[in-house]
N, C-alpha and C. Protein backbone atom coordinates (compact mmCIF):
# COMPACT_ATOMS: atom_id res chain seq x y z
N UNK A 1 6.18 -3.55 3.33
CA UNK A 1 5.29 -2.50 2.92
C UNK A 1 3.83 -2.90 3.17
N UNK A 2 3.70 -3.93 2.83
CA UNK A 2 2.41 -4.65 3.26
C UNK A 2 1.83 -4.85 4.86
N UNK A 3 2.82 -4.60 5.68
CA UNK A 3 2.64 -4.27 6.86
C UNK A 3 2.10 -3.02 7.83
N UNK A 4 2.69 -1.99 6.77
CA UNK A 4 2.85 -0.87 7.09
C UNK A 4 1.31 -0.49 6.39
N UNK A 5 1.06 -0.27 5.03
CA UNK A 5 -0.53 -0.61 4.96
C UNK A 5 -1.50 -0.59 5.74
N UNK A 6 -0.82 -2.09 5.92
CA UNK A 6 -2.37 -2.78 7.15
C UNK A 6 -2.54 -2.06 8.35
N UNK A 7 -1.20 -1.68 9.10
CA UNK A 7 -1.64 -0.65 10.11
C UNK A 7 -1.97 0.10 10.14
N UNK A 8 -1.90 0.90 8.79
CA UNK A 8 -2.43 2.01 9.08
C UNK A 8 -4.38 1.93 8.64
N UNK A 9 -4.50 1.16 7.58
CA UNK A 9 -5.93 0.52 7.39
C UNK A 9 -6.78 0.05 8.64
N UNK A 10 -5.34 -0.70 9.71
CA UNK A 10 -6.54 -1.24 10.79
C UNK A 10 -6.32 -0.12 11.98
N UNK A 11 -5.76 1.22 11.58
CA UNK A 11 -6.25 2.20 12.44
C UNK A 11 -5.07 1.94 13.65
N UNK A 12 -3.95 1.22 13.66
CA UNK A 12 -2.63 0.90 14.10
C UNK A 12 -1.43 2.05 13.97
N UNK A 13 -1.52 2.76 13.15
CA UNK A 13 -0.87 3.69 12.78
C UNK A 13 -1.28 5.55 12.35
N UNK A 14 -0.95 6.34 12.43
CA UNK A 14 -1.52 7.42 12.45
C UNK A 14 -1.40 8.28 10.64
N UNK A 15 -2.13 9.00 10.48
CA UNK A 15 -2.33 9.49 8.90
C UNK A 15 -1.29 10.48 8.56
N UNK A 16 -0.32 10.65 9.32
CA UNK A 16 0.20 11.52 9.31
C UNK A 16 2.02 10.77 8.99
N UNK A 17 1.84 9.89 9.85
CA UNK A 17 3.10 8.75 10.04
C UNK A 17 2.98 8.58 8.68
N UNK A 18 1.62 7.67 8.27
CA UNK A 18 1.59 6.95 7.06
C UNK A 18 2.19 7.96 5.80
N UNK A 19 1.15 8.92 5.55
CA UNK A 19 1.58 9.75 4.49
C UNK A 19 3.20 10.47 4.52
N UNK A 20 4.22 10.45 5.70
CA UNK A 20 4.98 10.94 6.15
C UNK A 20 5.75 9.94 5.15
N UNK A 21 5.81 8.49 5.39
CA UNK A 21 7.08 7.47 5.35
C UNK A 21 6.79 6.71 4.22
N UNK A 22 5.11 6.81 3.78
CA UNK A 22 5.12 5.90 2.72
C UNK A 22 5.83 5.65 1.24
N UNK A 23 6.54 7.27 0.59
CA UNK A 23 7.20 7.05 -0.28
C UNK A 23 8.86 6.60 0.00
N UNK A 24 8.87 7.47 1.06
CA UNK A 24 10.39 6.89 1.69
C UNK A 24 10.78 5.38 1.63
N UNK A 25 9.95 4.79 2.25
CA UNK A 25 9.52 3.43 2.35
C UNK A 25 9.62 2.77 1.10
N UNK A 26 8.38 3.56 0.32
CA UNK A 26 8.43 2.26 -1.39
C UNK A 26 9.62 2.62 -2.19
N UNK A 27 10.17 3.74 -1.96
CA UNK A 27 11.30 3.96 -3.00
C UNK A 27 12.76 3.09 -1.89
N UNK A 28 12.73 2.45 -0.86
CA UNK A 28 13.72 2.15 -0.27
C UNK A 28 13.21 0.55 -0.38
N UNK A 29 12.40 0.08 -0.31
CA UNK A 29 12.18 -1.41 -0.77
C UNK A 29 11.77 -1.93 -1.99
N UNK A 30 11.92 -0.95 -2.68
CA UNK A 30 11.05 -0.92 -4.17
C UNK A 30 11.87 -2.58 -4.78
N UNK A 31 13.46 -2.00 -5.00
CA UNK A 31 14.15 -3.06 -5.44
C UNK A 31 14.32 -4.54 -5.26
N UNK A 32 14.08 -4.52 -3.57
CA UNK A 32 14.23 -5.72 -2.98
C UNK A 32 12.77 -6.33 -3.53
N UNK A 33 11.63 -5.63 -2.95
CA UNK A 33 10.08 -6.35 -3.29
C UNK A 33 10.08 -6.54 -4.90
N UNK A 34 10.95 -5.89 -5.98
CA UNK A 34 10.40 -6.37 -6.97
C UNK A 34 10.92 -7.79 -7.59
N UNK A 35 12.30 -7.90 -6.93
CA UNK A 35 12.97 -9.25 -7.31
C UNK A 35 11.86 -10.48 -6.34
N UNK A 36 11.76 -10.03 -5.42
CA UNK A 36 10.43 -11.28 -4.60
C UNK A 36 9.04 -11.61 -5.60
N UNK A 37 8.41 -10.85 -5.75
CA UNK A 37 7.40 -10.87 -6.77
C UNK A 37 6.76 -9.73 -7.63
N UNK A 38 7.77 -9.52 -8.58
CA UNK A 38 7.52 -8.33 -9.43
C UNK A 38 5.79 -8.02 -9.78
N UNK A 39 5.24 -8.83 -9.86
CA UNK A 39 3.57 -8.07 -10.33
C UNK A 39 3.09 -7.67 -9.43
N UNK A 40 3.18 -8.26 -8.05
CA UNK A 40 2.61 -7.98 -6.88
C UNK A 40 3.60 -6.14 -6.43
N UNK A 41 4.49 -6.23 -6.82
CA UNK A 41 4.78 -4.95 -6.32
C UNK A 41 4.67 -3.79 -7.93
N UNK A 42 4.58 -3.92 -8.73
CA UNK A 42 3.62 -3.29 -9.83
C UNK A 42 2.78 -2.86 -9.52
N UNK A 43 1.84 -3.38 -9.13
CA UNK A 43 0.47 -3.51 -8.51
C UNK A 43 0.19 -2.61 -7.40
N UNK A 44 1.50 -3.09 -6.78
CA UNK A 44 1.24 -2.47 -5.18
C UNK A 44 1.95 -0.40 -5.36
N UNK A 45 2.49 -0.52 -6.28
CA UNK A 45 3.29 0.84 -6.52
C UNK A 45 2.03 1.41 -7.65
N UNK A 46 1.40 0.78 -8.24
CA UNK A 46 0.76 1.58 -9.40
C UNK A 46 -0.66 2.03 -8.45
N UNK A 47 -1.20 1.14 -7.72
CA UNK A 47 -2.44 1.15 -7.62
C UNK A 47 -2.44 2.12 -5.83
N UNK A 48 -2.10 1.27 -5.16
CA UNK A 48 -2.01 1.52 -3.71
C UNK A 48 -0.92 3.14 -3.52
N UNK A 49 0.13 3.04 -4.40
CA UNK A 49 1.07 4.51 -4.94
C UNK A 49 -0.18 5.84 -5.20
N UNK A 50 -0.62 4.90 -6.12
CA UNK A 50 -1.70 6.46 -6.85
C UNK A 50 -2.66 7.18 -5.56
N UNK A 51 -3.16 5.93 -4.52
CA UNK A 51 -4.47 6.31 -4.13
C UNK A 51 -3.61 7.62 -3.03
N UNK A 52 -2.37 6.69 -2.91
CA UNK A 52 -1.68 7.93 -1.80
C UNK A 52 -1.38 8.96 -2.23
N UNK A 53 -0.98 8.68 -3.00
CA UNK A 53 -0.29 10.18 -3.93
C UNK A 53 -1.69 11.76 -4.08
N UNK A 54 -3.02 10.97 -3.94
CA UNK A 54 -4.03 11.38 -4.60
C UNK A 54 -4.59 11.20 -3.15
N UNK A 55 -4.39 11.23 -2.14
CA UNK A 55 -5.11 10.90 -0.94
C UNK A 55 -5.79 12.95 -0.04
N UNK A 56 -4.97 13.83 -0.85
CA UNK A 56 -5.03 15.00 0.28
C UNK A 56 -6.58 15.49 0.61
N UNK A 57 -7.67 15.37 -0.67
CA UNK A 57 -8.69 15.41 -0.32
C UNK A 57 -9.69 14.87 0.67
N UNK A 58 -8.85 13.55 0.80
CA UNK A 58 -9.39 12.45 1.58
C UNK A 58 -9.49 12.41 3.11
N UNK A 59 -10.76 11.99 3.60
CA UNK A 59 -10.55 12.22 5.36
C UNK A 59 -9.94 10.88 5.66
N UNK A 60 -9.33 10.89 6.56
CA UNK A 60 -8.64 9.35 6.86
C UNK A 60 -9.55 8.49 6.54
N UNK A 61 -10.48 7.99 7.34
CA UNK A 61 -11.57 7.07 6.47
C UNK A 61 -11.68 6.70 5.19
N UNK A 62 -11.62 7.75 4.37
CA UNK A 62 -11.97 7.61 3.15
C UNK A 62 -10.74 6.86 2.15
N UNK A 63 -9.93 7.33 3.34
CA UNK A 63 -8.24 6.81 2.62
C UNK A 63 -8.09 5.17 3.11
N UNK A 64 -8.26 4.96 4.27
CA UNK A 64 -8.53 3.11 4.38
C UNK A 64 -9.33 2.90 3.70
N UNK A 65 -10.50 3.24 3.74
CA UNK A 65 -11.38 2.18 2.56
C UNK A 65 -10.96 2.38 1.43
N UNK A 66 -10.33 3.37 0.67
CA UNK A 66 -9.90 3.23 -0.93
C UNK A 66 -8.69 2.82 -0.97
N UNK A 67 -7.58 2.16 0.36
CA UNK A 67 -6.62 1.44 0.30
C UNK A 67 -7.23 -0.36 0.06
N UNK A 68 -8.30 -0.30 0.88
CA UNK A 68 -8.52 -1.86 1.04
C UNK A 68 -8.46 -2.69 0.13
N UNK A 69 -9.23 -2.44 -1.24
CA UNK A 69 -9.27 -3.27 -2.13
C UNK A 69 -8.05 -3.52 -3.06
N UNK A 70 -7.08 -2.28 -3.32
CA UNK A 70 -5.60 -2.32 -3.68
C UNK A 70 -4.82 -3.86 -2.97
N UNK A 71 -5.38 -3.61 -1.28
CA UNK A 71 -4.11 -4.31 -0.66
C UNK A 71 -4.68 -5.62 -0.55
N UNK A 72 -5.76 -5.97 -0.53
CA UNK A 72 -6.45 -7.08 -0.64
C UNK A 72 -6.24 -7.88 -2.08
N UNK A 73 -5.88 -7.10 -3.21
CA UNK A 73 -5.29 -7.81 -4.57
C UNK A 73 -4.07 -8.00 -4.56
N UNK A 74 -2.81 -7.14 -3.94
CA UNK A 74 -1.39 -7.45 -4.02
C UNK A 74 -1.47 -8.41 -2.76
N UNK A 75 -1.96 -8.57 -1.49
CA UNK A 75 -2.19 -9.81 -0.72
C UNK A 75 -2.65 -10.86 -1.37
N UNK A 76 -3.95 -10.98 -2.10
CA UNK A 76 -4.05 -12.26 -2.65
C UNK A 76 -2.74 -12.18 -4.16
N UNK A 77 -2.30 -11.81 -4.62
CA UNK A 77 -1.32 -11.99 -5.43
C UNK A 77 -0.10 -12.89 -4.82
N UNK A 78 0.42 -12.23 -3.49
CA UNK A 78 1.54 -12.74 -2.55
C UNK A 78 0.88 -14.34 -2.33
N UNK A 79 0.17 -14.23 -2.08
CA UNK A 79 -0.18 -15.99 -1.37
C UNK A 79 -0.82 -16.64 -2.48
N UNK A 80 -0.80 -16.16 -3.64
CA UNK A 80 -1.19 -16.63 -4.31
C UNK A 80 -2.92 -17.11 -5.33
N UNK A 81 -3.72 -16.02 -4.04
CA UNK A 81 -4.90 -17.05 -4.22
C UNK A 81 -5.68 -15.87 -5.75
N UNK A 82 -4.96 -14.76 -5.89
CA UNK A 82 -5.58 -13.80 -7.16
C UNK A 82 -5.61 -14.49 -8.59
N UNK A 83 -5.27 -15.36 -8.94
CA UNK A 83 -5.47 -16.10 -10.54
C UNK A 83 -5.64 -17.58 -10.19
């Protein structure tokens, strides 16, 4: 999921794809990512979930930059470097 994100943040993927697959997606890895590191995918479903969910006003632009800082905390969570 964290992949899928980034492409579309680094402009790799299209707004249409993204908003298309992204719940498909978290509700189909939800289970697996939460046994790997449950806060990090909390995190990643509460915070990075909402902005999409809440994205229709948004011009694409506006939707990467209010993804960045979400994915930049469940990334540093994954590797560890957030506490």
């Amino acid at each position: 999921m964290m992949e899928f994100v980034r492409k579309f943040i680094a402009e790799e993927s299209s707004r249409l794809a993204f908003s298309l697959d992204f719940n498909h997606h978290l509700i189909q890895r939800y289970d697996k990512m939460y046994l790997e590191n449950a806060e990090a995918v909390e995190i990643f479903a509460e915070r990075i979930g909402e902005i999409v969910v809440n994205s229709d006003n948004l011009s694409d632009d506006e939707l990467r930059d209010a993804l960045c800082d979400p994915y930049d905390l469940v990334y540093d969570i994954i590797t560890g470097k957030a506490w």
